[in-house]
C-alpha atoms as a PDB file:
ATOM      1  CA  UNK A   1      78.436 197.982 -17.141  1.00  0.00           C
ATOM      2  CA  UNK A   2      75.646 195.173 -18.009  1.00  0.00           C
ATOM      3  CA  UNK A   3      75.198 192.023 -15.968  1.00  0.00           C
ATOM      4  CA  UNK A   4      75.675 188.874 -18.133  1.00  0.00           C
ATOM      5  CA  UNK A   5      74.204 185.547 -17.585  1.00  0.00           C
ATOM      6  CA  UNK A   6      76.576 184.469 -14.913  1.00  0.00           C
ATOM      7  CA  UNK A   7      76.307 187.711 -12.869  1.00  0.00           C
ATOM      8  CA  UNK A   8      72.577 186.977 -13.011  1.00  0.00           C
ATOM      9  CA  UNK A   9      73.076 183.479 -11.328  1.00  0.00           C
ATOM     10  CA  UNK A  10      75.942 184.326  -8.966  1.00  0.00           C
ATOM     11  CA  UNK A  11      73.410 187.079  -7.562  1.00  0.00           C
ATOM     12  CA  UNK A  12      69.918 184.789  -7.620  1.00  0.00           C
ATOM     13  CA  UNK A  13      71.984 182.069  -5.865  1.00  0.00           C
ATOM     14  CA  UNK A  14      73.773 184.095  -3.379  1.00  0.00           C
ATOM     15  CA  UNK A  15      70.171 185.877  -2.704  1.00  0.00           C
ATOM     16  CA  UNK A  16      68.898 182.418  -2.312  1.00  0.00           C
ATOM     17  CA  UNK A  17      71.770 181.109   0.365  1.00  0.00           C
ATOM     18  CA  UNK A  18      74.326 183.563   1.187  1.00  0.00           C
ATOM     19  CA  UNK A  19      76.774 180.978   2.402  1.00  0.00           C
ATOM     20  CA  UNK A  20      77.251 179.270  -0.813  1.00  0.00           C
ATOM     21  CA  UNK A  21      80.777 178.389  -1.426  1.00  0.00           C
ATOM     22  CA  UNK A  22      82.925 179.869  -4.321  1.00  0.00           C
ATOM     23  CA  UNK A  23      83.870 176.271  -5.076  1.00  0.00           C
ATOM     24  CA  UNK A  24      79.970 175.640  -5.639  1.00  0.00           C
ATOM     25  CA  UNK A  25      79.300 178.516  -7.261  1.00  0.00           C
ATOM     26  CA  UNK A  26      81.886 178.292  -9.784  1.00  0.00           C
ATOM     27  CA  UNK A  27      80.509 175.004 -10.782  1.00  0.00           C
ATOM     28  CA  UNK A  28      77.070 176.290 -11.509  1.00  0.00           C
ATOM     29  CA  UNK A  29      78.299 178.587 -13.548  1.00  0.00           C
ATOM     30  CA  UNK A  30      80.855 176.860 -15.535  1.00  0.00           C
ATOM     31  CA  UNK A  31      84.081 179.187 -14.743  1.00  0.00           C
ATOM     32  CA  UNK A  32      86.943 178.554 -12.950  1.00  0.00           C
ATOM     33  CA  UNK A  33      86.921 179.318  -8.857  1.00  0.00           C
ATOM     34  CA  UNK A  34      89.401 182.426  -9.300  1.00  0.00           C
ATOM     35  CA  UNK A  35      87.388 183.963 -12.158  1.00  0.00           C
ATOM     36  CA  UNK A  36      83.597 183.699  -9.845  1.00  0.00           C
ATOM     37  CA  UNK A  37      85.753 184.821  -6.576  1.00  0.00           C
ATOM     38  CA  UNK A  38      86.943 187.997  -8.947  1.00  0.00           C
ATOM     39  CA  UNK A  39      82.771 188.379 -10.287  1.00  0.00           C
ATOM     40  CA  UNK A  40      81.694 188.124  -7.148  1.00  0.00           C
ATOM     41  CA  UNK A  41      84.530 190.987  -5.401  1.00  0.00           C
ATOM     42  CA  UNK A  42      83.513 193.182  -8.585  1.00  0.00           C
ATOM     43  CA  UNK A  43      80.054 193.138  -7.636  1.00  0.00           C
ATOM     44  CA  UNK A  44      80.698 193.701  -4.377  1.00  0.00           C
ATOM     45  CA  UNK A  45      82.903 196.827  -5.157  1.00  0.00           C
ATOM     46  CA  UNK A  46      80.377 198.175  -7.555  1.00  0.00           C
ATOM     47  CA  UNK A  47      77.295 197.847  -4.882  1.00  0.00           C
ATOM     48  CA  UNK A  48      75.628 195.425  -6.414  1.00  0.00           C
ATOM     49  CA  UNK A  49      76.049 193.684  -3.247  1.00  0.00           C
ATOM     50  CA  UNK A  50      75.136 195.680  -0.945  1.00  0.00           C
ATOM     51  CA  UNK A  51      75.951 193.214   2.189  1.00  0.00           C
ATOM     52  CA  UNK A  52      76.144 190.169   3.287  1.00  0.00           C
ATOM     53  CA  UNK A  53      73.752 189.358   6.377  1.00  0.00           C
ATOM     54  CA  UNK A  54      71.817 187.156   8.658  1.00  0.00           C
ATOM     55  CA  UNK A  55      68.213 187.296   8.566  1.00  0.00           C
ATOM     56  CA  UNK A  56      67.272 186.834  12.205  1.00  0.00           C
ATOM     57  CA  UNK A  57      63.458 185.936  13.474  1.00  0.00           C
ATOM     58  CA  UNK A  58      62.021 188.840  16.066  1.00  0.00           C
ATOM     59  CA  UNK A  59      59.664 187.133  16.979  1.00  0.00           C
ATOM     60  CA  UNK A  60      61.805 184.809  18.691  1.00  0.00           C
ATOM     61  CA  UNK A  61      63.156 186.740  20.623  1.00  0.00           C
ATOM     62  CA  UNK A  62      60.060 188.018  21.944  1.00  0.00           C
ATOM     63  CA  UNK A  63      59.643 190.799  19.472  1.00  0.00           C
ATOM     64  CA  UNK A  64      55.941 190.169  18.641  1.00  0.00           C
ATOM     65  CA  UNK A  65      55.249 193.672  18.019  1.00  0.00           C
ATOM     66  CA  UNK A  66      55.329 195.290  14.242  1.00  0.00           C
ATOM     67  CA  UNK A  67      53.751 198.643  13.674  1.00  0.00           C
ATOM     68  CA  UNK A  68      54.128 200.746  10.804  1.00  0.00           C
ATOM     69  CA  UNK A  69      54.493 204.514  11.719  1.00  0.00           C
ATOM     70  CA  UNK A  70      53.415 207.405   9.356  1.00  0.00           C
ATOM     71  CA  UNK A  71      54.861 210.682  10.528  1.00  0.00           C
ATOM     72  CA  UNK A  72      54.220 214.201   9.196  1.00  0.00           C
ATOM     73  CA  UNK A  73      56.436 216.703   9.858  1.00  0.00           C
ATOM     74  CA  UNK A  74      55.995 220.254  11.233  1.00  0.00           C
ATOM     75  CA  UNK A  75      56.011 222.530   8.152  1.00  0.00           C
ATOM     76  CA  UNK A  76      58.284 224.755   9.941  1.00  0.00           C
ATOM     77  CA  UNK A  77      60.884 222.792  10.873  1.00  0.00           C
ATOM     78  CA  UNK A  78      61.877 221.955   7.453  1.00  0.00           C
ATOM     79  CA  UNK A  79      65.640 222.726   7.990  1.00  0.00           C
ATOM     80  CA  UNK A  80      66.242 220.320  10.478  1.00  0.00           C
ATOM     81  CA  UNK A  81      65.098 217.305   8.209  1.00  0.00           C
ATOM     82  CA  UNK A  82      68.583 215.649   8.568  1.00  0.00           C
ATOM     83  CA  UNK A  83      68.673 215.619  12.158  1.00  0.00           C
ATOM     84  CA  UNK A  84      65.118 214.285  12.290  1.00  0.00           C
ATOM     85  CA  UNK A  85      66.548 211.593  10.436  1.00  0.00           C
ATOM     86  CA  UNK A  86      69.816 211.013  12.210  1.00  0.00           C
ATOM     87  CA  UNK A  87      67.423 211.030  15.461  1.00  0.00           C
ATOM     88  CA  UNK A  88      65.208 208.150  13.674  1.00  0.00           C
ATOM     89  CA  UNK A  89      68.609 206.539  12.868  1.00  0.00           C
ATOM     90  CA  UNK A  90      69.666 206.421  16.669  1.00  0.00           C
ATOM     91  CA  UNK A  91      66.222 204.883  17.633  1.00  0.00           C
ATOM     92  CA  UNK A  92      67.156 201.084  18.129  1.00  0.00           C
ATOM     93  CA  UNK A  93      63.223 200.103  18.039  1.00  0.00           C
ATOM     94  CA  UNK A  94      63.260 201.701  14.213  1.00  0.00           C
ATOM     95  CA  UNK A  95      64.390 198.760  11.823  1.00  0.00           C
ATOM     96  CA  UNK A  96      63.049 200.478   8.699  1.00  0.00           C
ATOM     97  CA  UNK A  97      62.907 204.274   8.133  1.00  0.00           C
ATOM     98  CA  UNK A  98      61.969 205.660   4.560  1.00  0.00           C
ATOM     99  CA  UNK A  99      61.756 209.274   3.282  1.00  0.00           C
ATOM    100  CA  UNK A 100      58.569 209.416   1.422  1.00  0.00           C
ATOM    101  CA  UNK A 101      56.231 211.678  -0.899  1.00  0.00           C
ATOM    102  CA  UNK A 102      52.369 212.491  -0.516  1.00  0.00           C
ATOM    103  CA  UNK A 103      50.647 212.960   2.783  1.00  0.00           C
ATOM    104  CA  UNK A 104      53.040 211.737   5.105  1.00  0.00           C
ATOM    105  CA  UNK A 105      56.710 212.868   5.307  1.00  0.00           C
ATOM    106  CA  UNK A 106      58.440 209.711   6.565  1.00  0.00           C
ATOM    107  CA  UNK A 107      57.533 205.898   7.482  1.00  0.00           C
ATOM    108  CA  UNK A 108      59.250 204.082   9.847  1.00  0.00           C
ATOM    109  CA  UNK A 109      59.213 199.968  10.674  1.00  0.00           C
ATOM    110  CA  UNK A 110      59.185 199.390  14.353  1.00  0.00           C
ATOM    111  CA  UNK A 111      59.547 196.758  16.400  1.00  0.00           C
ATOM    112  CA  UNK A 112      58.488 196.313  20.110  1.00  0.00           C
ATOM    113  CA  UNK A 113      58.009 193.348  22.713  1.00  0.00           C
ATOM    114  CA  UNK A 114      54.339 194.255  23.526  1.00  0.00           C
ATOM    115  CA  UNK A 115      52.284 197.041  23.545  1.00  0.00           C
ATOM    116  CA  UNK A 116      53.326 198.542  26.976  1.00  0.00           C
ATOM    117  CA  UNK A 117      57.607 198.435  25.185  1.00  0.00           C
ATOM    118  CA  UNK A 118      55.779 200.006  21.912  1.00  0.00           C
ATOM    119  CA  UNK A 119      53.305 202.768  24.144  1.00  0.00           C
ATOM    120  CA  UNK A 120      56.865 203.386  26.309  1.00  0.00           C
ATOM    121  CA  UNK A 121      58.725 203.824  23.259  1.00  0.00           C
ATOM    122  CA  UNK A 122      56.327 206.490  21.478  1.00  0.00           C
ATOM    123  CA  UNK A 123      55.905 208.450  24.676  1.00  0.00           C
ATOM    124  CA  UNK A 124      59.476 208.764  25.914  1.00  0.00           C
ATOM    125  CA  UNK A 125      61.112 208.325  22.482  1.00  0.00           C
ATOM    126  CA  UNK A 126      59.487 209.480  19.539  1.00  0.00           C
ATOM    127  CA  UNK A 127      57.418 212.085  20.814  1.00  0.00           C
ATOM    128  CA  UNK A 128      60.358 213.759  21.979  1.00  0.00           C
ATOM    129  CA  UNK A 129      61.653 214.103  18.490  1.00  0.00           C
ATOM    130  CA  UNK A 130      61.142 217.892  17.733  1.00  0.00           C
ATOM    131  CA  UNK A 131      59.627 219.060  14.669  1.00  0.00           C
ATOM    132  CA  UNK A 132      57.079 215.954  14.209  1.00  0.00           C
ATOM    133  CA  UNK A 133      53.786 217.562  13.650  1.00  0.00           C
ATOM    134  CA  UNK A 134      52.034 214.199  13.507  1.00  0.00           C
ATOM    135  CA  UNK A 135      52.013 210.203  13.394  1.00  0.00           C
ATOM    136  CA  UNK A 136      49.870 207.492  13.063  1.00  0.00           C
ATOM    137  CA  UNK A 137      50.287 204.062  13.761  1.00  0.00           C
ATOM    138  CA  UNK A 138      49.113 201.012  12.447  1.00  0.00           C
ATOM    139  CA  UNK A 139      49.766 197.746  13.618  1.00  0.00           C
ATOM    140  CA  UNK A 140      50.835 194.346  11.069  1.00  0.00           C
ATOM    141  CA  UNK A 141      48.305 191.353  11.804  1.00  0.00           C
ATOM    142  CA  UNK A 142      49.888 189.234   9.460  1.00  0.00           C
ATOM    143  CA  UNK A 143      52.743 188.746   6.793  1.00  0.00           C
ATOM    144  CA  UNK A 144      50.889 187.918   3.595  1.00  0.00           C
ATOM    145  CA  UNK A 145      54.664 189.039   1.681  1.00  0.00           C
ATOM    146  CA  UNK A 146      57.965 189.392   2.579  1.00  0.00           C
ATOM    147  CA  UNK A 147      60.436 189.731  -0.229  1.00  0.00           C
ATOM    148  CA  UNK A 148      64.347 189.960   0.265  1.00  0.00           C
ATOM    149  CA  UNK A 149      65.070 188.961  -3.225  1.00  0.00           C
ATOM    150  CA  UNK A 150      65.236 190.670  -6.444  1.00  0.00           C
ATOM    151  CA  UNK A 151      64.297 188.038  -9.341  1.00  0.00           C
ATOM    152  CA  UNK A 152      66.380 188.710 -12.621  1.00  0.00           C
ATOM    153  CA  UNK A 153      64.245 188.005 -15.619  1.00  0.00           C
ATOM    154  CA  UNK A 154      67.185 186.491 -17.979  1.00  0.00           C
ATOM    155  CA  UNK A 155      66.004 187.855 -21.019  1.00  0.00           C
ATOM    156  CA  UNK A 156      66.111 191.147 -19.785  1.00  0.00           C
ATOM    157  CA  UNK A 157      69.689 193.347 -19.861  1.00  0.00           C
ATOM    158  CA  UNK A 158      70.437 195.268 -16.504  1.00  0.00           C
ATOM    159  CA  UNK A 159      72.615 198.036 -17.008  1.00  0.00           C
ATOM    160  CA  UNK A 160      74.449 199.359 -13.676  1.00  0.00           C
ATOM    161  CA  UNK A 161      73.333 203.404 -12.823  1.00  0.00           C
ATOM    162  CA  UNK A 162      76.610 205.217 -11.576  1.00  0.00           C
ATOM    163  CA  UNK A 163      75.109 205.583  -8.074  1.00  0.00           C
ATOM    164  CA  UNK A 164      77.015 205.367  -5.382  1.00  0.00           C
ATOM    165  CA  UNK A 165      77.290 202.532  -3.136  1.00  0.00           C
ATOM    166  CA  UNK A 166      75.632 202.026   0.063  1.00  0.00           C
ATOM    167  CA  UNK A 167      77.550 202.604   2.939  1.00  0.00           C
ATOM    168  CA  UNK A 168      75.389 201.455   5.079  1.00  0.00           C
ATOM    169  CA  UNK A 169      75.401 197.514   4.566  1.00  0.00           C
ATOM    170  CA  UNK A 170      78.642 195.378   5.393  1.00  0.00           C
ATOM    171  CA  UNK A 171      79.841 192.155   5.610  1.00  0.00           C
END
């Protein structure tokens, strides 16, 4: 399947403000309510949407603590890769955890209140994982980027892969 023009600005708008109203959207794109409500379900069933979600500040909440974690794992313990990441999974601090390629086996994105929460978390949390050989932390200073949106360059056609849809998003 290829995403036309009107799939294009369904998704850029509903990237832009998730709240949008069918009624509103189906105006912008000159079809009738039913027939963007039925665009908008398809691309949800297909994955294209992944989820619809709140974006909520961390800092707010008195999370002022982002560190980036590089972890290398213990060339041993290769089989139990999926239960290393099922244990990363489980870890509420982690709010980004990515398989990687290169030096490092695995990054994670975690979040702590201060530096005593982040120190408490590494040593009674993280360290306890087994089969972690080593990890190195480093520490964000400051947001220079921070995209959530994927920009669709209208002249270009995106055709959909057959992969399967997240599970792990919801509405």
């Amino acid at each position: 399947m290829v995403l036309d023009e009107i799939d294009k600005i369904i998704l850029n708008t509903l990237q832009e403000n998730g709240r949008t109203t069918n009624s509103k959207l189906s105006t912008m794109v000159g079809i009738s309510a039913p027939a963007t409500l039925e665009r908008v379900k398809r691309l949800e069933n297909l994955g294209v949407i992944s989820s619809f979600t709140v974006l909520v500040d961390h800092e707010k909440l008195g999370y002022t603590i982002t560190a980036i974690v590089n972890i290398t794992l213990n060339l041993s313990d290769l089989s139990s890769v999926q239960s290393i990441k099922e244990e990363f999974i489980a870890l509420d601090e982690v709010v980004e955890c990515y398989q990687i390629t290169g030096g490092n086996d695995f990054i994670l994105k975690v979040l702590g209140k201060d530096m005593r929460h982040y120190s408490e978390f590494i040593n009674n949390k993280l360290t306890q994982i087994k089969g972690i050989q080593a990890m190195n932390s480093s520490f964000i200073i400051d947001k220079v980027k921070e995209k959530k949106k994927f920009i669709f360059d209208n002249a270009k056609s995106y055709v959909l892969s057959k992969k399967k849809k997240n599970k792990t998003g919801g509405r």
